[in-house]
Protein backbone atom coordinates (compact mmCIF):
# COMPACT_ATOMS: atom_id res chain seq x y z
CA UNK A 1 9.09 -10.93 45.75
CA UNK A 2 9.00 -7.23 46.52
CA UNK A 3 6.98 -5.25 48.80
CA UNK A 4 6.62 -1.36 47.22
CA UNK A 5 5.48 1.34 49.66
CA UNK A 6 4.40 4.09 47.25
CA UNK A 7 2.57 8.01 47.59
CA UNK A 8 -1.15 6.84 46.03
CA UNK A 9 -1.76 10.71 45.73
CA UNK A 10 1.24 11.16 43.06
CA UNK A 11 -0.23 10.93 39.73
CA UNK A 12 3.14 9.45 38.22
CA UNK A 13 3.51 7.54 40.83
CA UNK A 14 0.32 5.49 40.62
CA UNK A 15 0.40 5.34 36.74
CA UNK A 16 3.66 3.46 37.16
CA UNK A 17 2.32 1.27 40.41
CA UNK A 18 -0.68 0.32 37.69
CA UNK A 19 1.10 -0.79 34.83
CA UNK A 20 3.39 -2.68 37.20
CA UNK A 21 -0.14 -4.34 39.05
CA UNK A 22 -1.28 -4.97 35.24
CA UNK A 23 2.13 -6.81 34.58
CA UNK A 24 2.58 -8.50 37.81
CA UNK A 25 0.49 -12.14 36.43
CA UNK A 26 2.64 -13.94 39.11
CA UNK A 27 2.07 -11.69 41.99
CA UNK A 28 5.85 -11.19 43.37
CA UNK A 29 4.64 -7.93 44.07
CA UNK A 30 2.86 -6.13 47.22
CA UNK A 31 1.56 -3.00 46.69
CA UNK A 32 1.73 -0.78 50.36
CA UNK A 33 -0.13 2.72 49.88
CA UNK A 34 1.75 5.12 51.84
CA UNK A 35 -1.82 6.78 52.69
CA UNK A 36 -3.87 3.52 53.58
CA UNK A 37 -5.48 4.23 56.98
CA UNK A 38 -3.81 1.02 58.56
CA UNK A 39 -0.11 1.50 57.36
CA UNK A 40 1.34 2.76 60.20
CA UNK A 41 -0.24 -0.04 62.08
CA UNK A 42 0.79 -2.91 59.48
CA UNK A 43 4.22 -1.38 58.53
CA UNK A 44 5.58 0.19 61.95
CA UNK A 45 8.59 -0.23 60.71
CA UNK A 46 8.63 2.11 57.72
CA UNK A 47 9.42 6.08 58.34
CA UNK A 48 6.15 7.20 56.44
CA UNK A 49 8.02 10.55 55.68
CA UNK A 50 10.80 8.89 54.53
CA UNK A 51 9.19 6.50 52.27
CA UNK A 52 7.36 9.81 51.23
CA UNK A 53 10.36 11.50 50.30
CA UNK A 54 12.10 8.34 48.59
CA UNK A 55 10.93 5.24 47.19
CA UNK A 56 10.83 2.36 49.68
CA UNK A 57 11.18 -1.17 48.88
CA UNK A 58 11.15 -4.41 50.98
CA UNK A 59 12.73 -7.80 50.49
CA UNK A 60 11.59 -10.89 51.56
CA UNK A 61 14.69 -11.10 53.47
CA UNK A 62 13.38 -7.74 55.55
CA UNK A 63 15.90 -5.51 53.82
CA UNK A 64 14.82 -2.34 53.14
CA UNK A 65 15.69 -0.96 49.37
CA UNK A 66 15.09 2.69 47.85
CA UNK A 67 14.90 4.75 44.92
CA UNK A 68 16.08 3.29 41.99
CA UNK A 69 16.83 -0.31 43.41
CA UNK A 70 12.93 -0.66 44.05
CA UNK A 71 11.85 0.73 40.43
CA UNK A 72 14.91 -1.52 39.13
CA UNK A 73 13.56 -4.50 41.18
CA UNK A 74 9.95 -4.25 40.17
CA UNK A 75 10.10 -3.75 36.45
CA UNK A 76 12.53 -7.05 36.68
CA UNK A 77 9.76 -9.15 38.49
CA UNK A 78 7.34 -8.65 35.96
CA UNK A 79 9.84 -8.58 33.06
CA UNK A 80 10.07 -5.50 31.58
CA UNK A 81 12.46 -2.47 31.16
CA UNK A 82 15.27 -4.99 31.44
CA UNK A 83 17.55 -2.10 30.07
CA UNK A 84 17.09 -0.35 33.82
CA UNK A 85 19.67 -2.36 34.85
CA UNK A 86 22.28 0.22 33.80
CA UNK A 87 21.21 2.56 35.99
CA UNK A 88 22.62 0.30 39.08
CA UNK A 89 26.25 0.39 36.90
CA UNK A 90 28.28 1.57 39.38
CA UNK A 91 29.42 5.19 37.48
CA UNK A 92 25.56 5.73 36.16
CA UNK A 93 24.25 4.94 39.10
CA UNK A 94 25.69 7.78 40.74
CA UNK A 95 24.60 10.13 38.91
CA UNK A 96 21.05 8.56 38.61
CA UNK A 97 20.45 8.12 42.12
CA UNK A 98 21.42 12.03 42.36
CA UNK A 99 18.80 13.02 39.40
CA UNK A 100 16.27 10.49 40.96
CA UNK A 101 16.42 12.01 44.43
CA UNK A 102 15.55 15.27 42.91
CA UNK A 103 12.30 13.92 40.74
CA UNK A 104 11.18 12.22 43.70
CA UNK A 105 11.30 15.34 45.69
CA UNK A 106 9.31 17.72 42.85
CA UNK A 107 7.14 14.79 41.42
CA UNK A 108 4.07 16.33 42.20
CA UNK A 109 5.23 19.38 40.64
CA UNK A 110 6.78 17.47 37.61
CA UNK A 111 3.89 15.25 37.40
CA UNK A 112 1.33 18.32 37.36
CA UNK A 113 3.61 19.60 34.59
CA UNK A 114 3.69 16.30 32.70
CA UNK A 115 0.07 15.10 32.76
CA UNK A 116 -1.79 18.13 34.19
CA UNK A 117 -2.80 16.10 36.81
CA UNK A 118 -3.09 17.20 40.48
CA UNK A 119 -2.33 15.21 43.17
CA UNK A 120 -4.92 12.78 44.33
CA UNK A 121 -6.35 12.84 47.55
CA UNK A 122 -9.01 9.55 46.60
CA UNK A 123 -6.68 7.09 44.44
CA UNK A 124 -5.98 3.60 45.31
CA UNK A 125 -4.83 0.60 43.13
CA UNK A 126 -8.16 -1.13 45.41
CA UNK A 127 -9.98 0.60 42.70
CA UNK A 128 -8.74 -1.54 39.99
């Protein structure tokens, strides 16, 4: 089980946080849109401009994961991208954490330069 608290206006973002909805036939996953009118009121807990800045991820334990561990995490609950893994290898991961932190910061920009896509003030996974 994973709870993902993702930016609904990122176009990349919500492309990935639909395929993983389409794959997720079990339901270990929760999707928590960053932008939902009651988040700060269900989540207190999670720095909005934090998770905004870095991909947050909770555990049914309560811990808190980000970045890569979340994307890692998700794709293995539904059974996919097993080959992810090697990003958490202990040299790799390193390096991908440091080249992660810097999509996550331009992914509008990289995601308007990727799809042509703006970001979206109006999308919701509710809509599928």
């Amino acid at each position: 089980m994973l709870t993902i608290f993702f930016d609904s206006h990122c176009p990349l973002c919500m492309a990935e946080m639909i395929q993983l909805k389409e794959l997720d036939k079990q339901k270990k996953i929760t999707f928590a849109d960053l932008h939902a009118e009651d988040f700060n009121k269900v989540y207190p807990y999670i720095d909005k401009s934090k998770a905004n800045l870095i991909l947050h991820g909770e555990l049914p334990s309560g811990e808190i994961i980000l970045g890569l561990d979340v994307t890692c995490k998700a794709w293995s609950l539904v059974g996919k991208h097993r080959w992810l893994v090697v990003l958490r290898w202990p040299i790799i991961r390193f390096f991908a954490d440091i080249i992660y932190r810097v999509f996550a910061r331009y992914r509008n920009t990289i995601s308007y330069l990727l799809t042509g896509k703006k970001p979206c003030k109006q999308c919701s996974l509710d809509k599928l």
